[in-house]
N, C-alpha and C. Protein backbone atom coordinates (compact mmCIF):
# COMPACT_ATOMS: atom_id res chain seq x y z
N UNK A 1 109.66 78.22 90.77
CA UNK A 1 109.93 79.62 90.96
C UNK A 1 109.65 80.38 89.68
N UNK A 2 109.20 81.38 90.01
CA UNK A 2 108.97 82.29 88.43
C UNK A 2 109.69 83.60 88.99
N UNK A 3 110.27 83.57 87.88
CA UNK A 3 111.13 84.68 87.21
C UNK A 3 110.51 86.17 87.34
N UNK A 4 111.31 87.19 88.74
CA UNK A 4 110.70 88.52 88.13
C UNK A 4 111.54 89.23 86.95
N UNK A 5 110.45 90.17 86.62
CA UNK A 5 110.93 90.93 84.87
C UNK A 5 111.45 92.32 85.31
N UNK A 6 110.87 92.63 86.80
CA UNK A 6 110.98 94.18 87.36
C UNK A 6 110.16 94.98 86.37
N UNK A 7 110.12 96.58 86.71
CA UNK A 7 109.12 97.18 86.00
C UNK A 7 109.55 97.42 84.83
N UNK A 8 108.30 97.78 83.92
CA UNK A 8 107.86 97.64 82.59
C UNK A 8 108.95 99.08 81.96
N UNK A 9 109.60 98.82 81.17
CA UNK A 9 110.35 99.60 80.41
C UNK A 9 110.43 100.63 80.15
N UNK A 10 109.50 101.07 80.43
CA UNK A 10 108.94 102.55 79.86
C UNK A 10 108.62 103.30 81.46
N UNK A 11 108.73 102.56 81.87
CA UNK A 11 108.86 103.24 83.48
C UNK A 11 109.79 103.20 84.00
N UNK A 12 110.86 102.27 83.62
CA UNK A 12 111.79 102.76 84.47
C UNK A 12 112.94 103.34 83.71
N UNK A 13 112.69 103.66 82.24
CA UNK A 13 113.38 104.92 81.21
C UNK A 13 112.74 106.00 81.72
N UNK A 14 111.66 106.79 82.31
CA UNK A 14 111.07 107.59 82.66
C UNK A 14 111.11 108.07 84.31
N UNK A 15 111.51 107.00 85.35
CA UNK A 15 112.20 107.15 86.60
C UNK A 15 113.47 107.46 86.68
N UNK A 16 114.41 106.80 85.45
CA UNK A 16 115.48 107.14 85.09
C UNK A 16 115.90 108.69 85.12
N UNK A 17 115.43 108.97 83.70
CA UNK A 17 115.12 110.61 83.50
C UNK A 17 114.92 111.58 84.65
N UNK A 18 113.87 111.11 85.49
CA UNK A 18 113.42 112.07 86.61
C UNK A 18 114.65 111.84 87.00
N UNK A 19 115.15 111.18 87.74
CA UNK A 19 116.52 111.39 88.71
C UNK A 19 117.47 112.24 87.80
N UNK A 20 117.90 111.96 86.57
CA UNK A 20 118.94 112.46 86.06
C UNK A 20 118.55 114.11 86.03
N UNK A 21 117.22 114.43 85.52
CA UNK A 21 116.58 115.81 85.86
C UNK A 21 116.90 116.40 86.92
N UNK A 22 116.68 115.26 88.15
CA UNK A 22 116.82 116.24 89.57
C UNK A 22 118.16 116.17 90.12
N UNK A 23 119.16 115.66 89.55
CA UNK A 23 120.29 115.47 89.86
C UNK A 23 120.57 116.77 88.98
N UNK A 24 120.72 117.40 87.94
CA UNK A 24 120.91 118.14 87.60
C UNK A 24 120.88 119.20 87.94
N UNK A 25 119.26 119.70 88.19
CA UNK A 25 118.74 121.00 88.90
C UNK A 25 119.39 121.01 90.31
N UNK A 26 119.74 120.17 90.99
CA UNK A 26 120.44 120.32 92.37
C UNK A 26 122.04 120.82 91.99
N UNK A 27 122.55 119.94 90.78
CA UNK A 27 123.71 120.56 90.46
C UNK A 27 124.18 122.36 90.73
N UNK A 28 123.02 121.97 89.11
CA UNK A 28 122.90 123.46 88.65
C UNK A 28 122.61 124.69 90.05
N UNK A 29 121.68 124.55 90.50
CA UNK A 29 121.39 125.11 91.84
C UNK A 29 122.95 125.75 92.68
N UNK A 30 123.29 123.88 93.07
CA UNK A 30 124.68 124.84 93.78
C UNK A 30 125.67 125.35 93.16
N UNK A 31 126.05 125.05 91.78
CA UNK A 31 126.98 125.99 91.51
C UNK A 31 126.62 127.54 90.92
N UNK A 32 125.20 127.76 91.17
CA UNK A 32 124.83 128.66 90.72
C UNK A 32 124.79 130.04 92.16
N UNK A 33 123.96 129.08 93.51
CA UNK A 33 124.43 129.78 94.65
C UNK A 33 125.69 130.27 95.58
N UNK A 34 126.90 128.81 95.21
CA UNK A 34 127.86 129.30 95.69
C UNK A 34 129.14 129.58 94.53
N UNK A 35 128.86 129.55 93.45
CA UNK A 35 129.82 130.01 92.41
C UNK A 35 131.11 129.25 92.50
N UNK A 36 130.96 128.25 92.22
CA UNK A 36 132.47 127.47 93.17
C UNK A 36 133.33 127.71 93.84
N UNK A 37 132.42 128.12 94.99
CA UNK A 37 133.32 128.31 96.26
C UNK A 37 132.00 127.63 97.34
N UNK A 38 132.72 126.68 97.50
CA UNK A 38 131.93 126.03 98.44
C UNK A 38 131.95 126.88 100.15
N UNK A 39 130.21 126.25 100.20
CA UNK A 39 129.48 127.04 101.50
C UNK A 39 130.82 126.82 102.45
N UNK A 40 131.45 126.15 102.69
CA UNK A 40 132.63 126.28 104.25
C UNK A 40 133.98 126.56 104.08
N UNK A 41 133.98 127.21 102.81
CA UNK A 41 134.96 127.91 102.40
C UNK A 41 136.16 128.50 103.23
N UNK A 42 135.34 129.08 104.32
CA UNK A 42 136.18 130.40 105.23
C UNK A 42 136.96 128.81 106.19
N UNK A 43 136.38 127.85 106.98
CA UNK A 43 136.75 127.20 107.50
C UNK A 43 137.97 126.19 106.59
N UNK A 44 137.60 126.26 105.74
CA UNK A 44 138.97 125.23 104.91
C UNK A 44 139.94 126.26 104.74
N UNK A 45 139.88 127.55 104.45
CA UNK A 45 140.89 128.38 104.33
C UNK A 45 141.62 128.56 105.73
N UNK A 46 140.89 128.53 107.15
CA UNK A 46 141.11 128.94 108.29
C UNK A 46 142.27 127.32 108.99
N UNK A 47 141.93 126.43 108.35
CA UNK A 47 142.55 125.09 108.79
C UNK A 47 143.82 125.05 108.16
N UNK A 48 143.49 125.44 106.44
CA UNK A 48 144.70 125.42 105.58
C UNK A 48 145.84 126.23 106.08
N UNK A 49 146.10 127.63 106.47
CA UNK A 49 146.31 127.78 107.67
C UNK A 49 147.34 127.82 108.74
N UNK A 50 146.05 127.49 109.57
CA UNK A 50 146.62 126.61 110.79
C UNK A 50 147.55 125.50 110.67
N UNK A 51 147.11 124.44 109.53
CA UNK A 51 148.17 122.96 109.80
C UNK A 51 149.25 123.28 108.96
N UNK A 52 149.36 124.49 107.91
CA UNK A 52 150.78 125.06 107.35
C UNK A 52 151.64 125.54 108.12
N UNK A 53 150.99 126.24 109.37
CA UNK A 53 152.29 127.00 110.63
C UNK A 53 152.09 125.73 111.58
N UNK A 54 151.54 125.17 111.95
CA UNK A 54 151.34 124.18 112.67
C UNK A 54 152.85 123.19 112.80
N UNK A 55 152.85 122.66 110.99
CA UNK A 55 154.22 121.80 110.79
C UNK A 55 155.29 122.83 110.68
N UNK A 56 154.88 124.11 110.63
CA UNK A 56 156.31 124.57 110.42
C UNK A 56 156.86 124.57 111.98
N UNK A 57 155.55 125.12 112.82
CA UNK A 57 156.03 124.88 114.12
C UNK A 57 156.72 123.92 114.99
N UNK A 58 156.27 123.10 114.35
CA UNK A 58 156.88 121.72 114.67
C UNK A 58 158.01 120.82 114.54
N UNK A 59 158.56 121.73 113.02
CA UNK A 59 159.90 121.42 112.32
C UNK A 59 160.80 122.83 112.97
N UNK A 60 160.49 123.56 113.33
CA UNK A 60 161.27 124.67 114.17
C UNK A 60 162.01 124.61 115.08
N UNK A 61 163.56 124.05 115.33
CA UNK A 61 164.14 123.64 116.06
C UNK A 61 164.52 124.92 116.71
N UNK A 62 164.85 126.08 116.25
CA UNK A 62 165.49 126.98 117.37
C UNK A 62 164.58 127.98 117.29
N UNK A 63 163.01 128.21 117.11
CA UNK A 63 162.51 128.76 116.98
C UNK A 63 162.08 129.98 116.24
N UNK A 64 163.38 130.23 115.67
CA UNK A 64 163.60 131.70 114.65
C UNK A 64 162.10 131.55 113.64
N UNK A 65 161.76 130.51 112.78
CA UNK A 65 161.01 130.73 111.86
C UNK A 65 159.69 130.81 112.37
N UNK A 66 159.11 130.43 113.56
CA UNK A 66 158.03 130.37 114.42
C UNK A 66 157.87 131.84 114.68
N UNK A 67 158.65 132.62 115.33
CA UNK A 67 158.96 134.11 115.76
C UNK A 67 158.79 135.09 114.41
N UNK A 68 159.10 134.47 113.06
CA UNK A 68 158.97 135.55 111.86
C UNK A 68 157.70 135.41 111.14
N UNK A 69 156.52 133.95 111.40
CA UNK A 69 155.59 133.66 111.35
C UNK A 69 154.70 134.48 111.96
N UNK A 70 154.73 134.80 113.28
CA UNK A 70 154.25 136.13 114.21
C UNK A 70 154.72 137.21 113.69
N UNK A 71 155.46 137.75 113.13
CA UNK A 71 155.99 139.17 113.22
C UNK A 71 155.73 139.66 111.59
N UNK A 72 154.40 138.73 111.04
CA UNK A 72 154.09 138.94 109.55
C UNK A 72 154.77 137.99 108.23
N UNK A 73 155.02 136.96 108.67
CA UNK A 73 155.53 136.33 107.68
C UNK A 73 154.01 135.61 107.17
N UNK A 74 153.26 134.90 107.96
CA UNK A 74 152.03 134.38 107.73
C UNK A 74 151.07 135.96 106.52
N UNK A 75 151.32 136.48 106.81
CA UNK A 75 150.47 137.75 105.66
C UNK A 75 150.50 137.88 104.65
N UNK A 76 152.95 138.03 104.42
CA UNK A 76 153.21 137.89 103.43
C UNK A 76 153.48 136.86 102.51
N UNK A 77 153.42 135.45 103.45
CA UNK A 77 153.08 134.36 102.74
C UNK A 77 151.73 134.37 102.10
N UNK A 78 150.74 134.75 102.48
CA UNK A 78 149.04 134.45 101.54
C UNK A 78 149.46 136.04 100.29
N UNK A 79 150.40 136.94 100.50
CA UNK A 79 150.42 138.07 99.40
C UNK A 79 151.07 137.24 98.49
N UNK A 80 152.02 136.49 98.53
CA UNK A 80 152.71 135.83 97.90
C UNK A 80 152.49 134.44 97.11
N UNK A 81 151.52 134.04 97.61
CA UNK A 81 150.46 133.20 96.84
C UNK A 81 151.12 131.68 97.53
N UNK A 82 151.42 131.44 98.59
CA UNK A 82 151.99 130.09 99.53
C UNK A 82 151.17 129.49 99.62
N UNK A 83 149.58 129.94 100.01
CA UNK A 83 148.71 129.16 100.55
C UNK A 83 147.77 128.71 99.66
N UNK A 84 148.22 128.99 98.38
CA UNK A 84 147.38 127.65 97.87
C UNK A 84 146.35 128.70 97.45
N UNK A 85 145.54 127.59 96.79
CA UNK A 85 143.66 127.47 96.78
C UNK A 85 143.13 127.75 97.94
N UNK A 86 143.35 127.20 98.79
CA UNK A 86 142.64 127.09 100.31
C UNK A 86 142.54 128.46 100.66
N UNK A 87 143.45 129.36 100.86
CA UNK A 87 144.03 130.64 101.14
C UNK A 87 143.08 131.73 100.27
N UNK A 88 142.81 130.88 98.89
CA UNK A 88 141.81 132.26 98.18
C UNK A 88 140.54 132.00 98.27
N UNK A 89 139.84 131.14 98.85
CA UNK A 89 138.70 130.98 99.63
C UNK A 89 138.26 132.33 100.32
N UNK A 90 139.10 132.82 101.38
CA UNK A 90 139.52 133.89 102.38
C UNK A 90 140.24 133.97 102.83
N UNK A 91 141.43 135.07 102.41
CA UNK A 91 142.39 135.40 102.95
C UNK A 91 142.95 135.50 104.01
N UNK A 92 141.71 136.32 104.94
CA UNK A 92 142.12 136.84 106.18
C UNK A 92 141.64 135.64 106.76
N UNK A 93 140.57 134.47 107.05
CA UNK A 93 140.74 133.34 107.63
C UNK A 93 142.22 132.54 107.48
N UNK A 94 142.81 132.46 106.45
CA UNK A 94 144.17 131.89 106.27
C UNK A 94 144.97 132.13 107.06
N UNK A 95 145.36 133.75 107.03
CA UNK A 95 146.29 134.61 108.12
C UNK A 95 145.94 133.87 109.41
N UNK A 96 144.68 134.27 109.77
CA UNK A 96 143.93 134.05 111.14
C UNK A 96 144.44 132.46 111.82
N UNK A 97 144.87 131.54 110.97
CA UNK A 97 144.46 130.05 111.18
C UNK A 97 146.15 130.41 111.15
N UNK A 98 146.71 130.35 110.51
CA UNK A 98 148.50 130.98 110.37
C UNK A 98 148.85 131.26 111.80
N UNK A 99 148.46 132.33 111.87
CA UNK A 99 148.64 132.92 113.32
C UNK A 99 148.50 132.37 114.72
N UNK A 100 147.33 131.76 114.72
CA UNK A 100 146.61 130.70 115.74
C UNK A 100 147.78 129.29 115.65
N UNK A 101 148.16 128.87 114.54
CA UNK A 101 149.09 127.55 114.72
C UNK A 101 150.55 127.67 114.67
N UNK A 102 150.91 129.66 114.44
CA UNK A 102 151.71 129.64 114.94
C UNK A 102 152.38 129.96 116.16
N UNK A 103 151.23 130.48 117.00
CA UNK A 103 151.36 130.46 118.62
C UNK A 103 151.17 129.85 119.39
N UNK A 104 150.74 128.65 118.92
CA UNK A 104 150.34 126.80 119.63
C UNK A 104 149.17 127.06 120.23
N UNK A 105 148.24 128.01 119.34
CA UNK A 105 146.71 127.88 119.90
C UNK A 105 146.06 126.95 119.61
N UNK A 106 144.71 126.36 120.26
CA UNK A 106 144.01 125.32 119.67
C UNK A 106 143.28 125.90 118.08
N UNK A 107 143.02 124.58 117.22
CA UNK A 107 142.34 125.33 116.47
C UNK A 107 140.59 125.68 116.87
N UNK A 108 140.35 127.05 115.95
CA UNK A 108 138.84 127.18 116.42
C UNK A 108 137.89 126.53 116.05
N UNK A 109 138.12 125.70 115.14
CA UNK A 109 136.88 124.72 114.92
C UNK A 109 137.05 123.08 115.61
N UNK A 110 138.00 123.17 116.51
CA UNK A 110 138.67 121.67 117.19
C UNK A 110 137.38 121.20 117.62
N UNK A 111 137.01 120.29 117.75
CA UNK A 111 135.79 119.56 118.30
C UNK A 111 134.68 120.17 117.93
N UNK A 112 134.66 121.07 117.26
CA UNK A 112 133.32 121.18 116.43
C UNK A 112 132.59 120.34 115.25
N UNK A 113 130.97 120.25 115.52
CA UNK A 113 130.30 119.04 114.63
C UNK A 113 129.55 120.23 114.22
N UNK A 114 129.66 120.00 112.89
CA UNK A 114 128.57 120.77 112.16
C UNK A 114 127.68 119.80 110.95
C-alpha cells in the first residue's frame, strides 16, 4: 500500500483562505443587511408572546389573570419591558401573540414550514 500525502501545501493554505474569505463576506453581508435583527424576527417576537400568556393561561386557576391579560395587561407588560429581547424584535407582534395565547387561540404560525 502507498501512503496518500493529500494535496500539495500550498493549495490547500490557499483553499483554506478562500473559505475563510467567503465565510466572512457572507458574515459580513448578513449582519450588514439585517443589523442584528434576524430576518424572522417578527415571528420569534409573535411566539415569545404567545407561549408567555399561553403558561400563564394555563397556571390560571380562577381565571382573573387570563381576563387582565385581555383587558391590556399583555401591552403593558411589553411597555414595561416583561418580554424580553424577543418582544423588541416587534412589539406589536408580541402583544398580538399575547393576546392570541391569551384567548386559547391557535398559534398563527402552528403548522407552518417555511
Amino acid at each position: 500500500m502507498q501512503r496518500h500525502e493529500g494535496p500539495p501545501r500550498g493549495k490547500f493554505i490557499a483553499c483554506l483562505a478562500t473559505a475563510a474569505l467567503i465565510g466572512t463576506a457572507v458574515a459580513w453581508y448578513g449582519i450588514a443587511r439585517y443589523d442584528g435583527r434576524p430576518p424572522w424576527a417578527t415571528d420569534i417576537a409573535y411566539e415569545g408572546g404567545y407561549v408567555l400568556a399561553a403558561r400563564i393561561r394555563g397556571y390560571d386557576v380562577t381565571g382573573e389573570r387570563t381576563r387582565s391579560l385581555l383587558t391590556g395587561e399583555c401591552a403593558e407588560m411589553q411597555r414595561l419591558g416583561m418580554g424580553g429581547d424577543r418582544a423588541a424584535h416587534d412589539p406589536a407582534a408580541w402583544v398580538a401573540g399575547c393576546l392570541d395565547g391569551a384567548a386559547g387561540r391557535p398559534s398563527r404560525n402552528q403548522g407552518t414550514v417555511r
